[in-house]
N, C-alpha and C. Protein backbone atom coordinates (compact mmCIF):
# COMPACT_ATOMS: atom_id res chain seq x y z
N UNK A 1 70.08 82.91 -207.11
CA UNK A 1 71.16 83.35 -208.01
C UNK A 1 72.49 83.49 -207.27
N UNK A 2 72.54 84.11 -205.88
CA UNK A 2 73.89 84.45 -205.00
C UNK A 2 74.39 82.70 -205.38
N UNK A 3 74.17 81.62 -205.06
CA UNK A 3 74.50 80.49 -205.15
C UNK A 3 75.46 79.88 -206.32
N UNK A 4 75.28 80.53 -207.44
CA UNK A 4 75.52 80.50 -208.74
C UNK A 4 76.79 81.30 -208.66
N UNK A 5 76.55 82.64 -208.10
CA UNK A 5 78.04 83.14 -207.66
C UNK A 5 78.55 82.83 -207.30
N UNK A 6 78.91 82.31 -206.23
CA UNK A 6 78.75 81.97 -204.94
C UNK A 6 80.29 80.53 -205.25
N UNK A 7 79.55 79.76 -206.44
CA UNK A 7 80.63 78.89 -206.89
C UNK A 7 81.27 79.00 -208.59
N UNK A 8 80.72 80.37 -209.01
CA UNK A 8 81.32 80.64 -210.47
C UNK A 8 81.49 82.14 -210.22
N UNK A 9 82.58 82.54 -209.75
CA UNK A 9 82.59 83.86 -208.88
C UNK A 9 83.08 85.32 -210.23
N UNK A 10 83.33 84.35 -211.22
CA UNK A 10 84.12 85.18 -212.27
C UNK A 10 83.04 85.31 -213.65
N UNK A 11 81.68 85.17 -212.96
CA UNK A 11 81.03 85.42 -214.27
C UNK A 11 80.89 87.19 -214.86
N UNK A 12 80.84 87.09 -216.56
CA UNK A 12 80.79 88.31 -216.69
C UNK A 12 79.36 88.98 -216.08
N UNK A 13 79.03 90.02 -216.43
CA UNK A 13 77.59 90.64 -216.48
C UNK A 13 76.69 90.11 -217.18
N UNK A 14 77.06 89.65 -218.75
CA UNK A 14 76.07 89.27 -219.63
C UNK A 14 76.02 88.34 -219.15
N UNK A 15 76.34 87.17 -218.36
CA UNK A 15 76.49 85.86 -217.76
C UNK A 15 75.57 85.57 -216.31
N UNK A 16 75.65 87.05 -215.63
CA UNK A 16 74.86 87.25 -214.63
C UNK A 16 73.40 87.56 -214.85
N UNK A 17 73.21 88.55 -215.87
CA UNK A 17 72.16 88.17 -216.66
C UNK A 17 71.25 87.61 -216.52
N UNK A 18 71.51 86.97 -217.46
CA UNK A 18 70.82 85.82 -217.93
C UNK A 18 70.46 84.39 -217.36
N UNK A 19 71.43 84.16 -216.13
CA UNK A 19 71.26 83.33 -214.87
C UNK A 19 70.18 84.04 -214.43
N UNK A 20 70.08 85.44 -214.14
CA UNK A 20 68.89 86.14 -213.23
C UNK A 20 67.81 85.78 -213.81
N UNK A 21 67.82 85.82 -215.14
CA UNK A 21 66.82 86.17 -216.25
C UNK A 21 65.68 84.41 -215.73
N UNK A 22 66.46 83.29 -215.29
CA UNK A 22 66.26 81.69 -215.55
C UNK A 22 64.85 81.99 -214.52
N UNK A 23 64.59 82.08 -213.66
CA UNK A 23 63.55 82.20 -212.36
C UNK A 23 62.50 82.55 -212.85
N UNK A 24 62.80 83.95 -213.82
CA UNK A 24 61.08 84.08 -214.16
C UNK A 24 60.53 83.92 -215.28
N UNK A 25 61.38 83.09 -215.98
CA UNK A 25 61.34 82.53 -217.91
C UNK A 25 60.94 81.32 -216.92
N UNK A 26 61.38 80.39 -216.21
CA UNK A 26 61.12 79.77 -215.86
C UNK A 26 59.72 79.03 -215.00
N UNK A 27 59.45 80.51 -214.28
CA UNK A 27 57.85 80.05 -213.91
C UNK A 27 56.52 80.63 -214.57
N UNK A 28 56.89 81.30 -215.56
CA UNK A 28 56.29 81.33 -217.01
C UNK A 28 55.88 80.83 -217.54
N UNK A 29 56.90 79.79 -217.91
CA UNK A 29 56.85 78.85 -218.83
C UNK A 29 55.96 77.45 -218.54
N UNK A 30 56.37 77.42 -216.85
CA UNK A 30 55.89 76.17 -215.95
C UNK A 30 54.86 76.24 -216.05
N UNK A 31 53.87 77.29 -215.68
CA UNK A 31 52.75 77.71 -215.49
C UNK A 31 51.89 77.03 -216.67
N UNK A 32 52.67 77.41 -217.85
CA UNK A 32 51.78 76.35 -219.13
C UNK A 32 52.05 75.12 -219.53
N UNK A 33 53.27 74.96 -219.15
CA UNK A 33 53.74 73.94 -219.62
C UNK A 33 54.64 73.31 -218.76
N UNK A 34 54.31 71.95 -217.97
CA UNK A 34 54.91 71.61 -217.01
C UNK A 34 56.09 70.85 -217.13
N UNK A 35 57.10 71.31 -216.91
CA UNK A 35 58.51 71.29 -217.42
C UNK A 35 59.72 70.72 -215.96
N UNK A 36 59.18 71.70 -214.80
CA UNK A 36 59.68 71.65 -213.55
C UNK A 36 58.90 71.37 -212.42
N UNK A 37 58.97 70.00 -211.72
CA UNK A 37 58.04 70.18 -210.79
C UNK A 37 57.07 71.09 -209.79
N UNK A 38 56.22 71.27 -209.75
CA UNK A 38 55.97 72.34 -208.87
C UNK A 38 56.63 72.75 -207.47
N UNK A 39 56.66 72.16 -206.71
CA UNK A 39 57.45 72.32 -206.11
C UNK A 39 58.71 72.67 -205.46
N UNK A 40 59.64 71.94 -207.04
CA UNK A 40 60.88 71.98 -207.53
C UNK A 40 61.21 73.64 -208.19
N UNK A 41 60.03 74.22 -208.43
CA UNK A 41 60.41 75.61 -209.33
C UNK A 41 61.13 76.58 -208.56
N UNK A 42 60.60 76.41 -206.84
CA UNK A 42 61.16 77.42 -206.18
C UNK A 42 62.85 77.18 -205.54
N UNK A 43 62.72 75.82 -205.91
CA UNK A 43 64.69 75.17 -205.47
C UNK A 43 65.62 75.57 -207.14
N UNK A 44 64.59 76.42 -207.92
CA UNK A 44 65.18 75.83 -209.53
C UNK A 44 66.63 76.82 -209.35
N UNK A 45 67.20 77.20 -208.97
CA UNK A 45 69.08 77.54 -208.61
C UNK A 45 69.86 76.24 -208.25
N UNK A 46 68.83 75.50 -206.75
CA UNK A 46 69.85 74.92 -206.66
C UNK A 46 69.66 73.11 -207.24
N UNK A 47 68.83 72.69 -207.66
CA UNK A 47 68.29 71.31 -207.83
C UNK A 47 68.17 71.83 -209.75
N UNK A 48 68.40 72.55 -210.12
CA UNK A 48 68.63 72.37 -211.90
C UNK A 48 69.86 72.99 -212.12
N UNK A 49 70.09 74.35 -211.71
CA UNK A 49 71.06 75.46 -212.07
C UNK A 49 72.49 75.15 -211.69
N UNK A 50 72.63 75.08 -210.39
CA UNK A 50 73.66 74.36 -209.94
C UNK A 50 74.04 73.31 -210.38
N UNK A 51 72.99 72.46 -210.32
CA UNK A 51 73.25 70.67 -210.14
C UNK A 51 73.82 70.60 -212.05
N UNK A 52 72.76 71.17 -213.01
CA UNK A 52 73.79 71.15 -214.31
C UNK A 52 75.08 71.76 -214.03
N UNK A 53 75.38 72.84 -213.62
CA UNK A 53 76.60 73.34 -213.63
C UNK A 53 77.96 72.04 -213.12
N UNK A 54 77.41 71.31 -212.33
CA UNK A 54 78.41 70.60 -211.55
C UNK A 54 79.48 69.75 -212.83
N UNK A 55 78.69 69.87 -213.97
CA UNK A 55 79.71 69.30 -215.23
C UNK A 55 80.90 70.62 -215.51
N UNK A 56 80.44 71.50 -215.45
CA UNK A 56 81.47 72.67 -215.60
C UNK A 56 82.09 72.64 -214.31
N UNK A 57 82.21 71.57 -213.15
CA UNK A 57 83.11 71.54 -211.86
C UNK A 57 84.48 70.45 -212.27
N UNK A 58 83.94 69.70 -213.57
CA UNK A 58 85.00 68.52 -214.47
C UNK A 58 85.32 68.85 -215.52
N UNK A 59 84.98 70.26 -217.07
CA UNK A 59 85.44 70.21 -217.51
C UNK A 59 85.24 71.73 -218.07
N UNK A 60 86.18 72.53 -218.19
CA UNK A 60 85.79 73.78 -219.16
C UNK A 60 85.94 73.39 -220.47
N UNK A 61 84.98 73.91 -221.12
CA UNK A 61 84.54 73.52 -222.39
C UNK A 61 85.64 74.30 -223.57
N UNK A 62 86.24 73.90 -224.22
CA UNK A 62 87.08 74.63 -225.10
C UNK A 62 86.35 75.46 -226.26
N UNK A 63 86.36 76.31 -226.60
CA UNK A 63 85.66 77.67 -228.11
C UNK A 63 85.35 76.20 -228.95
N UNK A 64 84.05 76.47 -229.26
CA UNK A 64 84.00 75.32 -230.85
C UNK A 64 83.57 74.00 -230.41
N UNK A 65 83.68 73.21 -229.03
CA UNK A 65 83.22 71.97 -228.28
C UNK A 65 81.52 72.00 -228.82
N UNK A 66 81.91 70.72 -229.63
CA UNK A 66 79.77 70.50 -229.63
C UNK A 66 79.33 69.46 -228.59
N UNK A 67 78.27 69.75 -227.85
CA UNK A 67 77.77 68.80 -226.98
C UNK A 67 76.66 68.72 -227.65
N UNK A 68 76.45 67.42 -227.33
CA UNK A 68 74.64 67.05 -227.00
C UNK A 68 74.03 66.76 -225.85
N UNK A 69 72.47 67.24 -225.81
CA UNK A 69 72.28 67.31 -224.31
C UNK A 69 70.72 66.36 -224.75
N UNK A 70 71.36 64.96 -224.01
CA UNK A 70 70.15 64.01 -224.54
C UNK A 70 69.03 63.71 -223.60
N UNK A 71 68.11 63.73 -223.71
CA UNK A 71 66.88 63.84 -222.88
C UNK A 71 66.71 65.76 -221.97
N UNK A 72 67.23 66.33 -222.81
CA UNK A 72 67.45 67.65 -222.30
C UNK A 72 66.29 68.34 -221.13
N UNK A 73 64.81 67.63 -221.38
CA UNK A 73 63.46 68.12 -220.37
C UNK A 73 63.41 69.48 -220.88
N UNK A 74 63.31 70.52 -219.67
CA UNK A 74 63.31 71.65 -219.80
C UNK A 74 64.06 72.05 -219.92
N UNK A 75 65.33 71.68 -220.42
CA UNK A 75 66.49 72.79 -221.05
C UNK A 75 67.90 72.49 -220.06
N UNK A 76 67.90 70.86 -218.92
CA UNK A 76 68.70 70.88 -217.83
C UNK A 76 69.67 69.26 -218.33
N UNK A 77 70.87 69.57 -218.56
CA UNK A 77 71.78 70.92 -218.04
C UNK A 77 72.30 71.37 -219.16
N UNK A 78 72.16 71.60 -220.31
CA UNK A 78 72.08 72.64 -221.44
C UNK A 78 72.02 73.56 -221.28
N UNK A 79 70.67 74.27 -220.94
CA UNK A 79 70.72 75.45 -220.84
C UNK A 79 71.78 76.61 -219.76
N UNK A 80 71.82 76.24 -218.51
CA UNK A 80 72.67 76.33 -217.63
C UNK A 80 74.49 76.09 -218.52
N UNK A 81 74.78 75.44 -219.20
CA UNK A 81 76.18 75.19 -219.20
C UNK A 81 76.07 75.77 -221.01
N UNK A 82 75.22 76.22 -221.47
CA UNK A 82 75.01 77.42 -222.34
C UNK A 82 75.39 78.39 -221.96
N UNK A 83 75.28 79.26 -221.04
CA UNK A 83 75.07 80.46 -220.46
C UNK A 83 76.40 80.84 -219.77
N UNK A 84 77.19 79.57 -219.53
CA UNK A 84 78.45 79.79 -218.93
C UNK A 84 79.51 79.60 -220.06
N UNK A 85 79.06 78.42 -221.57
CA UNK A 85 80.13 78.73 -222.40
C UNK A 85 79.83 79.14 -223.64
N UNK A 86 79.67 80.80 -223.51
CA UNK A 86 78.87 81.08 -224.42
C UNK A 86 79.57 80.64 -226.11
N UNK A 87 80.71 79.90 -226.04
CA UNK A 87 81.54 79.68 -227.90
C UNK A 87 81.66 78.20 -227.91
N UNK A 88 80.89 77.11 -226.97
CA UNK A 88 80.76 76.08 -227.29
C UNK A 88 79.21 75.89 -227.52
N UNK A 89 78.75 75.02 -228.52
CA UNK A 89 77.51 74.54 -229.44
C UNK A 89 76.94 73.53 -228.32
N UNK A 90 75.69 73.25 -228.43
CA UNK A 90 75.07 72.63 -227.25
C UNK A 90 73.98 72.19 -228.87
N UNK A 91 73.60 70.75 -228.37
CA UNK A 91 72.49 70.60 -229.41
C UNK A 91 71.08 69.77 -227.67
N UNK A 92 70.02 70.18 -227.81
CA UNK A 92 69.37 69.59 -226.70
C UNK A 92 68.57 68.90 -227.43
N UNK A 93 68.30 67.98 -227.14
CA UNK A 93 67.23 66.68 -227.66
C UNK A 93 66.97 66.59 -227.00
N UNK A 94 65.38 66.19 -227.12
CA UNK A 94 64.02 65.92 -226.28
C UNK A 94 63.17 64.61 -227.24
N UNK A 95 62.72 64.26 -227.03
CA UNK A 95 61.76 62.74 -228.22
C UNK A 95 60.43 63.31 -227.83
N UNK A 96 59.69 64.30 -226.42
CA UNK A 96 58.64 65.20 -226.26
C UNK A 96 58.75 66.33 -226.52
N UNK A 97 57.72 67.10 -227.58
CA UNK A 97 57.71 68.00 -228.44
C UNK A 97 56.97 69.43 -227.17
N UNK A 98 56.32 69.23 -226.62
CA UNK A 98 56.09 70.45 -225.66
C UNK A 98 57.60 70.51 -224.82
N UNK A 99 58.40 69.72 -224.67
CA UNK A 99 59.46 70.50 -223.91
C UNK A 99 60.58 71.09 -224.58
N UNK A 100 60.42 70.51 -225.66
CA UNK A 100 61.40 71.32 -226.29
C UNK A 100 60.47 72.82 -226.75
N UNK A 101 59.65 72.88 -226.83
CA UNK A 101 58.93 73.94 -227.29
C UNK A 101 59.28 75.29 -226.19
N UNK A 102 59.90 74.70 -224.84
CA UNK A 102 60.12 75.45 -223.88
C UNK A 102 61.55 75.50 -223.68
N UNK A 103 62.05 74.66 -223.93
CA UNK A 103 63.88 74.69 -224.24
C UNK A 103 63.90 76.09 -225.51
N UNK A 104 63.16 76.14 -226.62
CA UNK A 104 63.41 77.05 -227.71
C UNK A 104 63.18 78.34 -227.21
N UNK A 105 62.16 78.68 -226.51
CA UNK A 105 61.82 79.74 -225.92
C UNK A 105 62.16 80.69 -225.19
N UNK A 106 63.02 79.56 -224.22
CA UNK A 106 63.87 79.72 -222.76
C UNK A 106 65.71 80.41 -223.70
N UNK A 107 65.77 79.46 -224.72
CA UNK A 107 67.09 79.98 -225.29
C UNK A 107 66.59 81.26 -226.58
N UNK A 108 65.32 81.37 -226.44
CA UNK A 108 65.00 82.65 -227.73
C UNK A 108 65.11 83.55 -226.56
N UNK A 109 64.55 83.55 -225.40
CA UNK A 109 64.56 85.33 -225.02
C UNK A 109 65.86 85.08 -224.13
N UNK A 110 66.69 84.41 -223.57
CA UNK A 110 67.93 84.30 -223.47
C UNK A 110 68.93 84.82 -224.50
N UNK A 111 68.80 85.04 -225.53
CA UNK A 111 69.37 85.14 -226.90
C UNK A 111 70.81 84.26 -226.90
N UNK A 112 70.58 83.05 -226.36
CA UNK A 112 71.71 81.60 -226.42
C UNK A 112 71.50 81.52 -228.05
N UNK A 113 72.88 82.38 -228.50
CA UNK A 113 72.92 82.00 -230.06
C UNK A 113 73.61 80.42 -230.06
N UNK A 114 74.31 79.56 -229.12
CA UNK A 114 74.67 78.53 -229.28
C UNK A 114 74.08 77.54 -229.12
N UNK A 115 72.84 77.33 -228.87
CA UNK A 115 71.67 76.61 -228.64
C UNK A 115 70.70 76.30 -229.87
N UNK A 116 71.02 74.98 -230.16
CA UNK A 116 69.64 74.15 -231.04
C UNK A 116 68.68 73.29 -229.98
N UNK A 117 67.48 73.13 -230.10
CA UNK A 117 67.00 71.97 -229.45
C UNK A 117 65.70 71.47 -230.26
N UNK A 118 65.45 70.70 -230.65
CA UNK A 118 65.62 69.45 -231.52
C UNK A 118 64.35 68.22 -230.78
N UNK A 119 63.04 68.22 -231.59
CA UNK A 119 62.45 67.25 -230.88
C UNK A 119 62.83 65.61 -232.12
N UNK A 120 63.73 64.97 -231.20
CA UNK A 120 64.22 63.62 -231.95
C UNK A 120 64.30 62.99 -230.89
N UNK A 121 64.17 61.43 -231.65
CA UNK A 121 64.94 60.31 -230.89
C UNK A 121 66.21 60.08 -230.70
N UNK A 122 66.76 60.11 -229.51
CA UNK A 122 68.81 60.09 -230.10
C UNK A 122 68.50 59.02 -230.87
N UNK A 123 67.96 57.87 -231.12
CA UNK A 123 68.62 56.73 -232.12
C UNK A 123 68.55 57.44 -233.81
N UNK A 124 67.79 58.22 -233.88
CA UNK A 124 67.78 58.94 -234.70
C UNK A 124 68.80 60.15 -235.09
N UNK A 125 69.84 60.37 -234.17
CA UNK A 125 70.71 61.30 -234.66
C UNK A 125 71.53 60.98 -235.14
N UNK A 126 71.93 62.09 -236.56
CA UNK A 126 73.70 61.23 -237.19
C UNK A 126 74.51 61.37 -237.10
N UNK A 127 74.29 63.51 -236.46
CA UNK A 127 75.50 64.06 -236.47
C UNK A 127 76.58 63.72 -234.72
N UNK A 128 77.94 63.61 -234.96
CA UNK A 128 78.62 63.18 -234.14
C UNK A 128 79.19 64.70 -233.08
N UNK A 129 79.44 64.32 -231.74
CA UNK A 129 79.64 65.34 -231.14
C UNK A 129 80.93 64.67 -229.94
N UNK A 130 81.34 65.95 -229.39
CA UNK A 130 82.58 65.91 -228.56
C UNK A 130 82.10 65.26 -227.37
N UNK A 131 80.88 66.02 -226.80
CA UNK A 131 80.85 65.29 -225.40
C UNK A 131 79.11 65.20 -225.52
N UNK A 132 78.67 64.06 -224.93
CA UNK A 132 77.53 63.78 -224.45
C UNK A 132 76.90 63.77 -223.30
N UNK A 133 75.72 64.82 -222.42
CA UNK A 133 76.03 65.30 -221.64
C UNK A 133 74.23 65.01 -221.13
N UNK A 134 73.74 64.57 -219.45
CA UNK A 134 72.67 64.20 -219.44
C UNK A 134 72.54 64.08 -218.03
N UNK A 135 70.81 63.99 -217.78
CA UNK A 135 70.51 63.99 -216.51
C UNK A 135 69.64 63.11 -216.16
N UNK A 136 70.23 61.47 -215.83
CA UNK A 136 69.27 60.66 -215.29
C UNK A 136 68.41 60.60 -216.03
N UNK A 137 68.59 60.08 -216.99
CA UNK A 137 67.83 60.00 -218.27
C UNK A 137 67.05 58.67 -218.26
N UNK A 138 68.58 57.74 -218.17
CA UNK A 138 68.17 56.05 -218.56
C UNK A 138 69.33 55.42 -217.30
N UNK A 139 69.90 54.33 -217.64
CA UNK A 139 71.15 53.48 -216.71
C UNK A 139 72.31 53.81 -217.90
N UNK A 140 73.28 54.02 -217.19
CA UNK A 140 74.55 54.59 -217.66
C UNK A 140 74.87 53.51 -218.63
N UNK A 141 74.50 51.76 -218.74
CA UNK A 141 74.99 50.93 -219.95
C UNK A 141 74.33 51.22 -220.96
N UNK A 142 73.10 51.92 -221.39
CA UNK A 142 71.88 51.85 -222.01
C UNK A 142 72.32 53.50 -222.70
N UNK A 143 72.22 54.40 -222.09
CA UNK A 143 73.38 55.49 -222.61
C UNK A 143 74.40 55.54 -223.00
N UNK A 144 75.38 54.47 -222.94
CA UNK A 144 76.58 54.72 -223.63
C UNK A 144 75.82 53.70 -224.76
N UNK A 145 75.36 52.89 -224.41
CA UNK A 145 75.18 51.86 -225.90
C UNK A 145 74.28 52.87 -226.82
N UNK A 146 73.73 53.76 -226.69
CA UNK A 146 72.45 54.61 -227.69
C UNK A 146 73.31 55.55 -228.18
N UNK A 147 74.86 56.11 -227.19
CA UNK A 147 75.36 57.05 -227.96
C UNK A 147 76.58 56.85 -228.53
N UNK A 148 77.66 55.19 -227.93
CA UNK A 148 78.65 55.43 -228.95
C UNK A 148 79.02 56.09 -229.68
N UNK A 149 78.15 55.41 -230.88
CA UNK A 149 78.72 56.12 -232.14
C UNK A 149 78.61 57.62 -232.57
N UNK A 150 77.95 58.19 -231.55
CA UNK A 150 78.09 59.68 -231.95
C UNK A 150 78.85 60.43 -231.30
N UNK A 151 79.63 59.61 -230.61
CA UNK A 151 81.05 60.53 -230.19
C UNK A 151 81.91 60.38 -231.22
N UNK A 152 82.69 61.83 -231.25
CA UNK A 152 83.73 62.09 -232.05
C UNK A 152 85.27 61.11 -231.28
N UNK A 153 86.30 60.85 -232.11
CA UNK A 153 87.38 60.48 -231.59
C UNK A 153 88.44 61.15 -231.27
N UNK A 154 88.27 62.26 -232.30
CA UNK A 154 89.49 63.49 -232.01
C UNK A 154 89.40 64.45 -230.80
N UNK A 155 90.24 64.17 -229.98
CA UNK A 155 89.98 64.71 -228.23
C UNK A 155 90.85 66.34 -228.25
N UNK A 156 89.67 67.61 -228.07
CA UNK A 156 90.38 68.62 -228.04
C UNK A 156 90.25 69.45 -226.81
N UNK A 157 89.89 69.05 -225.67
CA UNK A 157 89.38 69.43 -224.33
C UNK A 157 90.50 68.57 -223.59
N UNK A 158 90.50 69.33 -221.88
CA UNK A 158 91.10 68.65 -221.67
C UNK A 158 91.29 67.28 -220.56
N UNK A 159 89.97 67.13 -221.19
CA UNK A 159 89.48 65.21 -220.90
C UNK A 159 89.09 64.43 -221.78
N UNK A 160 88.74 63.59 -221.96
CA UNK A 160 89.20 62.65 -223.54
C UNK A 160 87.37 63.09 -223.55
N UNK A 161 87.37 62.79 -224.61
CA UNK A 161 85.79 63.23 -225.30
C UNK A 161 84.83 62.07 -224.87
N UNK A 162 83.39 62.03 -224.46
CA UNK A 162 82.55 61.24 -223.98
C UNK A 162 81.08 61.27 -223.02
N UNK A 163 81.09 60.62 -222.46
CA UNK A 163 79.49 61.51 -221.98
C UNK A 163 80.08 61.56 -220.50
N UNK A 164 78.95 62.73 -220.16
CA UNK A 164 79.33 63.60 -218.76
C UNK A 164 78.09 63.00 -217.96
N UNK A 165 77.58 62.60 -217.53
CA UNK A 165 76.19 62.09 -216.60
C UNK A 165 75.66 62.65 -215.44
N UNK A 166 75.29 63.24 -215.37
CA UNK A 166 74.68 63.81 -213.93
C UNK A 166 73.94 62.31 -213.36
N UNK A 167 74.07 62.15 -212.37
CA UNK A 167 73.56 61.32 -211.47
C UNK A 167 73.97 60.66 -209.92
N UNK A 168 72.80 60.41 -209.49
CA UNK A 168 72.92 60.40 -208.13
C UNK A 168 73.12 58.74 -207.25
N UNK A 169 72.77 58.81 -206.02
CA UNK A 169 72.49 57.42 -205.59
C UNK A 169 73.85 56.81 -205.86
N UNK A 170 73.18 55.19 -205.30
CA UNK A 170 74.70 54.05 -205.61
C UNK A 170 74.86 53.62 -207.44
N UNK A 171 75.46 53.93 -207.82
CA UNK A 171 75.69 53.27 -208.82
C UNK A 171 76.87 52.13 -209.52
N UNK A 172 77.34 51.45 -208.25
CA UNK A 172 78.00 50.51 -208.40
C UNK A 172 77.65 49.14 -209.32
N UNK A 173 75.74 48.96 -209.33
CA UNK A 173 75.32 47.94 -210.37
C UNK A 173 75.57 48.43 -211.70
N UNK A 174 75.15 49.01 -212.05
CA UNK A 174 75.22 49.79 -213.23
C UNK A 174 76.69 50.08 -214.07
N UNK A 175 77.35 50.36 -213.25
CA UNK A 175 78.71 50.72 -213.49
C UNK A 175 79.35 48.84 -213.81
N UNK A 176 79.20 48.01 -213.12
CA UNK A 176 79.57 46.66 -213.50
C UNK A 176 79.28 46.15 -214.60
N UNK A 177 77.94 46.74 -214.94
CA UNK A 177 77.30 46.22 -216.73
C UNK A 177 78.14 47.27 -218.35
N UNK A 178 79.00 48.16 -216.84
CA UNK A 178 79.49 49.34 -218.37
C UNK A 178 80.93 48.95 -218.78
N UNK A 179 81.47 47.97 -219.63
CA UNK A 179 82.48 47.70 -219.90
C UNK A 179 83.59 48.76 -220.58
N UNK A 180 83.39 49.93 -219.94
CA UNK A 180 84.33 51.07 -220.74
C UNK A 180 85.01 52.24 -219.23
N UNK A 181 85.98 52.54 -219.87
CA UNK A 181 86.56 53.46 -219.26
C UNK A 181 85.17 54.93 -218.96
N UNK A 182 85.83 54.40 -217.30
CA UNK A 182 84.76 55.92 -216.61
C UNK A 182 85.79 56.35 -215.33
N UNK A 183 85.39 57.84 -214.96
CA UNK A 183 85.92 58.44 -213.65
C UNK A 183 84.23 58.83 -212.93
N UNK A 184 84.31 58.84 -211.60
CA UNK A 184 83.54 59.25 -210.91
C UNK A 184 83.87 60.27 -210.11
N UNK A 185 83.53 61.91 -210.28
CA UNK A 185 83.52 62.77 -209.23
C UNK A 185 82.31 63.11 -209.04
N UNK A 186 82.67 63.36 -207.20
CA UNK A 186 80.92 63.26 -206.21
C UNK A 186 81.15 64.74 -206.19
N UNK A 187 80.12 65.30 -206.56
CA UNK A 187 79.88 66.96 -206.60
C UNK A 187 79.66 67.22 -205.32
N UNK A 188 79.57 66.75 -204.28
CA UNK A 188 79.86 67.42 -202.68
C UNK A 188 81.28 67.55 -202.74
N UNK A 189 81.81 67.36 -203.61
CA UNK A 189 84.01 67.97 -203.37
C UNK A 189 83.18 69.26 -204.16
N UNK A 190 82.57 69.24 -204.77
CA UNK A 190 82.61 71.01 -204.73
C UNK A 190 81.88 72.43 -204.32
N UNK A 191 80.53 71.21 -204.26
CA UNK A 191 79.39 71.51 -203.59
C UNK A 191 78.95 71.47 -202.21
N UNK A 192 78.79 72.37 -201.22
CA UNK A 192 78.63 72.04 -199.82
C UNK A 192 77.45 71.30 -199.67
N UNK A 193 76.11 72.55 -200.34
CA UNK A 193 74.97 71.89 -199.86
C UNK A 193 74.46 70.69 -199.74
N UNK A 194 73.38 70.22 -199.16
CA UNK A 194 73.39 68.82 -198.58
C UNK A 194 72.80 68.18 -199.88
N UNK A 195 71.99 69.01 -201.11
CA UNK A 195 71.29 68.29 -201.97
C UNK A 195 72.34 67.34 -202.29
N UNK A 196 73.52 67.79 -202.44
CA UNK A 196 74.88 66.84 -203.80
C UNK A 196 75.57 65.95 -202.95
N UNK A 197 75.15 65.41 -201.87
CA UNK A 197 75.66 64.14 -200.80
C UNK A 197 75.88 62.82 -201.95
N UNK A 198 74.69 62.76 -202.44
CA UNK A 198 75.22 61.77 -203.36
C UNK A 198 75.16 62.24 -204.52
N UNK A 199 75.13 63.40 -205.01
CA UNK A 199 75.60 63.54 -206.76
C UNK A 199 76.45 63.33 -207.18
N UNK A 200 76.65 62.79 -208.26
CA UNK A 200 77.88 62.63 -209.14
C UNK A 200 77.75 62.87 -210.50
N UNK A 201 78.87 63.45 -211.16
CA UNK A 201 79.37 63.49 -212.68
C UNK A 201 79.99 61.77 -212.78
N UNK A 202 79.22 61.31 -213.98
CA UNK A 202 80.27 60.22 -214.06
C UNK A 202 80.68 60.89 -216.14
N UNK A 203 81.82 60.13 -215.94
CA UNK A 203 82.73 60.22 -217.29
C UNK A 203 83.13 58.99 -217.70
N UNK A 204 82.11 59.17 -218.75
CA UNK A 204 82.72 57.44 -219.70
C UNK A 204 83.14 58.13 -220.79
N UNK A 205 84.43 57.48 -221.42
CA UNK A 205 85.03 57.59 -222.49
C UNK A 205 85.77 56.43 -222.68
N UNK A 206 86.28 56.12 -224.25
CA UNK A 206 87.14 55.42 -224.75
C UNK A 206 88.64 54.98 -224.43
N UNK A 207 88.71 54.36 -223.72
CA UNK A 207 90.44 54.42 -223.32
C UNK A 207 91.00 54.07 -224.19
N UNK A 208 92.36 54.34 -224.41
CA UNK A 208 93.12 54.94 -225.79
C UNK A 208 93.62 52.94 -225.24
N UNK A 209 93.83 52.26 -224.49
CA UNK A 209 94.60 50.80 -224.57
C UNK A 209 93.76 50.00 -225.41
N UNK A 210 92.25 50.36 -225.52
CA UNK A 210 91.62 49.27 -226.16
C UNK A 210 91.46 49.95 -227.89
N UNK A 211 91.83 51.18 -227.99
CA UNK A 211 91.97 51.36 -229.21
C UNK A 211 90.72 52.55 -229.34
């Protein structure tokens, strides 16, 4: 948890919370339902908690911002970037029905009133949202092509509306097949530890030249 401080130094109490609260909702939950690697449960600050947060290192979320959090797993990075904005809407989709069963749980005794999570297929969703937000889900061309159309166009944040990507490694192939406006920041500019050497937020959105 110090870690979490450590780089969000201005959280309230109810904010501290409920970060504390993540560790043992968390190996709870694991225990029945395997959500977080085993292994991975005892890094879960800095390899989920953090590593979602690193989207809140590119954008504070404005009161009223709906995200979707597609392939959400166990609740990452939704749940985490829930907890930090508590007046923006988070919707988490999962297409596996035991993890969301643990996303609902994790945000019921959390009492994240801004939290839906939702066992669907994104091709199946209709409703449209501000930012689309995910963790190594699929390849960044294959994600923007599944979510287009459910980005909104009206930009009220202050980065144009679009999906946020957690991901790591080279992604220079990938990025050649994505014919749309993106920025790349490597979360070691904000992050010391050695996990985020190669993490990155990438940001695809619509550039306003092509319309």
């Amino acid at each position: 948890m110090e870690i979490i401080q450590k780089y969000f130094p201005s959280l309230t109490d109810e904010q501290i919370k409920k970060f504390n609260q993540l560790q043992k909702i968390y190996s709870e939950w694991n225990s029945k339902i395997n959500v977080i690697s085993r292994k991975d449960i005892e890094h879960l600050y800095l390899h989920h908690v953090l590593h979602s947060l690193g989207i809140a290192k590119v954008i504070e979320f404005n009161n009223g911002t709906r995200i979707m959090d597609v392939g959400t797993g166990g609740g990452f990075p939704g749940i985490p970037l829930a907890i930090l904005f508590p007046e923006a809407i988070f919707f988490l989709a999962d297409s596996i029905g035991k993890k969301i069963k643990v996303v609902n749980n994790v945000a019921k005794e959390l009492e994240l009133n801004n939290v839906i999570a939702q066992q669907i297929r994104v091709e199946e969703v209709k409703e449209k949202f501000d930012f689309i937000v995910s963790r190594a889900v699929t390849s960044l061309d294959v994600l923007y092509n599944w979510m287009k159309t459910r980005i909104k166009t009206k930009n009220f944040n202050n980065i144009p509306n679009g999906i946020l990507y957690l991901k790591g490694g080279d992604l220079n192939e990938e990025l050649k097949s994505l014919k749309k406006s993106y920025k790349i920041y490597n979360l070691n500019n904000f992050f010391t530890e050695d996990f985020f050497e190669t993490k990155k937020v990438v940001h695809i959105f619509q550039s306003h030249t092509h319309g």
